[in-house]
C-alpha atoms as a PDB file:
ATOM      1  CA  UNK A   1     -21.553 -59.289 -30.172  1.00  0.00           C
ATOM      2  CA  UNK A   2     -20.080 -60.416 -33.505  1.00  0.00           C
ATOM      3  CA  UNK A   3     -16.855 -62.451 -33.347  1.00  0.00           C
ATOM      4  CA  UNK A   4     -15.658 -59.675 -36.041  1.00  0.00           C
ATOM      5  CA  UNK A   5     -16.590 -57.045 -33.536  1.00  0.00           C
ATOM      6  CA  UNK A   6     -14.753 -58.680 -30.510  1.00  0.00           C
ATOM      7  CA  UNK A   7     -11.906 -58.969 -32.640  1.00  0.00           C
ATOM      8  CA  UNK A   8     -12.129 -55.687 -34.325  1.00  0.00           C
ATOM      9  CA  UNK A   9     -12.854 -54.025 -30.415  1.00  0.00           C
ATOM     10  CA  UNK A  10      -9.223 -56.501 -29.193  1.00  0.00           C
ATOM     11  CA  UNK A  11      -7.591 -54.729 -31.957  1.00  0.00           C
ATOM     12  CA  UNK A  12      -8.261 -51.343 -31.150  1.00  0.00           C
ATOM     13  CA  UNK A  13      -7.605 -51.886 -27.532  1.00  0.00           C
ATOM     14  CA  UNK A  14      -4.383 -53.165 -28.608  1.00  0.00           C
ATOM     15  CA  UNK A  15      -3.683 -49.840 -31.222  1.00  0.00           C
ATOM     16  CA  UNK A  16      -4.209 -47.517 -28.666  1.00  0.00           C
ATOM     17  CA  UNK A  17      -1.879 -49.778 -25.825  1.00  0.00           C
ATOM     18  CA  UNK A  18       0.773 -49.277 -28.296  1.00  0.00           C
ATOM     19  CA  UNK A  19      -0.031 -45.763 -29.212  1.00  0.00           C
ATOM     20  CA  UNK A  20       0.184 -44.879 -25.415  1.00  0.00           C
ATOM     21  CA  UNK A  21       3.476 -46.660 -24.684  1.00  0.00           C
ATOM     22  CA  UNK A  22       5.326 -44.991 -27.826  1.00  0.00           C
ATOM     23  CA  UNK A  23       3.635 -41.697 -26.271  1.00  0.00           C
ATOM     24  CA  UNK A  24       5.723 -42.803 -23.325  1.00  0.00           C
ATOM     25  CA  UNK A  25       8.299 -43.482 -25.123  1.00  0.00           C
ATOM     26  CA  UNK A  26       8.759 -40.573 -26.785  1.00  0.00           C
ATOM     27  CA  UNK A  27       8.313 -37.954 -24.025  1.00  0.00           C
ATOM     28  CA  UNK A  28      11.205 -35.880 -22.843  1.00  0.00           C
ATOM     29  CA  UNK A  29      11.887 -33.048 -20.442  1.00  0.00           C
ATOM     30  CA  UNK A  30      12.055 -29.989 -22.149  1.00  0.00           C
ATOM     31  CA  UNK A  31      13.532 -28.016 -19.691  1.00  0.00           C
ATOM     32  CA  UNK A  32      16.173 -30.629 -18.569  1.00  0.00           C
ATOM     33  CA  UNK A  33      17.225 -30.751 -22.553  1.00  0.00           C
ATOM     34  CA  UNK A  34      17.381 -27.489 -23.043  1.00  0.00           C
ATOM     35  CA  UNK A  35      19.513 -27.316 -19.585  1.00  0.00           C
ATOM     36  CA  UNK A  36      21.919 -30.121 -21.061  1.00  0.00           C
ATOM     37  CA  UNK A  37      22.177 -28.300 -24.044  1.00  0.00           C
ATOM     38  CA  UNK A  38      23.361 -25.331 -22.900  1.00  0.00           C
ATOM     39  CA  UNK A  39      26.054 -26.931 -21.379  1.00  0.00           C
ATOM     40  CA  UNK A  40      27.442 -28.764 -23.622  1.00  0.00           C
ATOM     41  CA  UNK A  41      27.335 -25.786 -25.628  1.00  0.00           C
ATOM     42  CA  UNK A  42      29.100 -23.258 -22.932  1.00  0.00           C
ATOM     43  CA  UNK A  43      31.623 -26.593 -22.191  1.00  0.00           C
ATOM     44  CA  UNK A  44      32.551 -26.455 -26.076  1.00  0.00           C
ATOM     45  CA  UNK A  45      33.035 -22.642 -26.001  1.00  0.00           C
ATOM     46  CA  UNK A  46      35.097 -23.179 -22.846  1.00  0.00           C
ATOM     47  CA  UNK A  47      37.389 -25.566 -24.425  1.00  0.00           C
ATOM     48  CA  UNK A  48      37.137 -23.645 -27.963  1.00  0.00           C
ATOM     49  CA  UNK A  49      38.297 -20.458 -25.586  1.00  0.00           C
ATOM     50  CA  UNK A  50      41.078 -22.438 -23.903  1.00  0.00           C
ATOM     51  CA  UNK A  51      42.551 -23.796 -27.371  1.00  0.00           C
ATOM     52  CA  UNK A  52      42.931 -20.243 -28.616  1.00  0.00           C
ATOM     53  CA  UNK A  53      44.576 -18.516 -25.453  1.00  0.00           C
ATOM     54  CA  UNK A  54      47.244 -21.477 -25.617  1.00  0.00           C
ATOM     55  CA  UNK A  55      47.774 -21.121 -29.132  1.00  0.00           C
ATOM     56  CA  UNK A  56      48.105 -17.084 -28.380  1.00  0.00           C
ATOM     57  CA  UNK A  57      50.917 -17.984 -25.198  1.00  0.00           C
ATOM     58  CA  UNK A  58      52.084 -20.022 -28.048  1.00  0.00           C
ATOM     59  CA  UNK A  59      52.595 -17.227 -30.620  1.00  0.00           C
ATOM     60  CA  UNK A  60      54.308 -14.806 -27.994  1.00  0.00           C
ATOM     61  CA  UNK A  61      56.559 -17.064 -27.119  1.00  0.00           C
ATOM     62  CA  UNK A  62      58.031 -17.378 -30.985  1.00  0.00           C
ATOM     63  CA  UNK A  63      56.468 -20.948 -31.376  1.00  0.00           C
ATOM     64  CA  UNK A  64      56.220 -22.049 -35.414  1.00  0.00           C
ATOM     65  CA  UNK A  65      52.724 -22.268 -36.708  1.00  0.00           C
ATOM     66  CA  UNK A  66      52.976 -25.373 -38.249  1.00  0.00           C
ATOM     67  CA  UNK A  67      53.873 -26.526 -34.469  1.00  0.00           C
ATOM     68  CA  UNK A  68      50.501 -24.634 -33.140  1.00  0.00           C
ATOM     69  CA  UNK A  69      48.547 -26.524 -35.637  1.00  0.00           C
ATOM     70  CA  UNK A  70      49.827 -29.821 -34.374  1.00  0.00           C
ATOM     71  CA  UNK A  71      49.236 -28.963 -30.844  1.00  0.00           C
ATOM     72  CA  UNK A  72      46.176 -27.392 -30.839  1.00  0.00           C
ATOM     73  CA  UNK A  73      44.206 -28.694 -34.020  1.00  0.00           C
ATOM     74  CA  UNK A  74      43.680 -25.137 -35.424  1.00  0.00           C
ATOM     75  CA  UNK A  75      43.808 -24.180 -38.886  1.00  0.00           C
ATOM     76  CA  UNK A  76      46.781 -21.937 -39.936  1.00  0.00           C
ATOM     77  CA  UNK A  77      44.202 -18.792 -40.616  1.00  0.00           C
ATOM     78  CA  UNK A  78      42.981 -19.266 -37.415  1.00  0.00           C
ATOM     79  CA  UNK A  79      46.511 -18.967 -35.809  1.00  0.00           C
ATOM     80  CA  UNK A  80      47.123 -16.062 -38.159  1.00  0.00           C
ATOM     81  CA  UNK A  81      43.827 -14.525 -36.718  1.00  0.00           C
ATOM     82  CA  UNK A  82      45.107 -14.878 -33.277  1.00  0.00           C
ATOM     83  CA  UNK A  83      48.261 -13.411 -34.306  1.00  0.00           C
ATOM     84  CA  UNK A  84      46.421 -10.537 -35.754  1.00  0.00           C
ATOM     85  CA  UNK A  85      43.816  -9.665 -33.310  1.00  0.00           C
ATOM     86  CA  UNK A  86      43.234  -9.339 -29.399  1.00  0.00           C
ATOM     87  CA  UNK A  87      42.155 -12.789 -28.203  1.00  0.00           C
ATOM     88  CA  UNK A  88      39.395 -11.048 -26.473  1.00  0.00           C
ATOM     89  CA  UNK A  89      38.263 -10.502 -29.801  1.00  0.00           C
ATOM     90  CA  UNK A  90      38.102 -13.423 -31.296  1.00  0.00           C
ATOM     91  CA  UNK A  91      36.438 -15.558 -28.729  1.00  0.00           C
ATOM     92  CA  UNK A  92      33.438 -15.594 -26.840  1.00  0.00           C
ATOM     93  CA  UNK A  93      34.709 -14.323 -23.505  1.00  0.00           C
ATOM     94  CA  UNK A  94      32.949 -12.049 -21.015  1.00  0.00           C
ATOM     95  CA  UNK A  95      34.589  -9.056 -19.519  1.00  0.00           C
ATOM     96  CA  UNK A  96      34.374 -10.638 -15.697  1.00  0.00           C
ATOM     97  CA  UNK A  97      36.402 -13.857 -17.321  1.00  0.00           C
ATOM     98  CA  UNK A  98      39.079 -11.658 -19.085  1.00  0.00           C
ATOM     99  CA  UNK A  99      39.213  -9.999 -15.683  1.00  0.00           C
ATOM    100  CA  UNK A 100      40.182 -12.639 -13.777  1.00  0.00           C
ATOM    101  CA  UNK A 101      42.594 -14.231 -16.738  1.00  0.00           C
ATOM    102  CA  UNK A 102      44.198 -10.979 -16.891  1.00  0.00           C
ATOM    103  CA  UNK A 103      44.664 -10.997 -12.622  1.00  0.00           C
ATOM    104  CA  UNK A 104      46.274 -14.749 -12.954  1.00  0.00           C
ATOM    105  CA  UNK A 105      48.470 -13.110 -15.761  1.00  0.00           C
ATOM    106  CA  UNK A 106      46.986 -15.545 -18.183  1.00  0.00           C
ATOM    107  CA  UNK A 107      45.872 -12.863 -20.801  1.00  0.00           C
END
């Protein structure tokens, strides 16, 4: 063999090394991603939820907007929404969860 074609044959060897670790290295569980995803999402609309029933309590009991705002990092037409509209409405509740907030006299 040709010392070109030793090193030519070392060099491809090497390409496809590297080619098969970044294949490594890029792999990821689908499933377990999508999984993770989900939650994070369903965590954010928990705590997205959570922000608006407070701000709601807050509105019953006569507190100022500009208060609201402070506390719970809404906007002021999102306070005026909530001031508007049921907060089942408005958020992305399901009827089994404004069930049970309604039992624990939260809604």
């Amino acid at each position: 063999m040709d010392k070109g074609d030793e090193l030519m044959s070392k060099v491809v060897k090497e390409a496809e090394l590297i080619v098969k670790d970044l294949d490594l290295l890029m792999y990821y569980d689908k499933e377990k991603l999508d999984k993770e995803c989900s939650y994070y999402n369903g965590e954010m609309n928990g705590v997205e939820c959570s922000i608006k029933i407070l701000a709601k309590k807050m509105l019953e009991e006569k507190a100022d907007i500009s208060f609201i705002q402070k506390v719970t990092g809404l906007s002021e037409e999102e306070i005026k929404e909530l001031e508007e509209n049921d907060i089942t409405k408005i958020t992305a509740l399901s009827d089994e969860v404004v069930t049970k907030l309604k039992e624990k006299n939260i809604l």
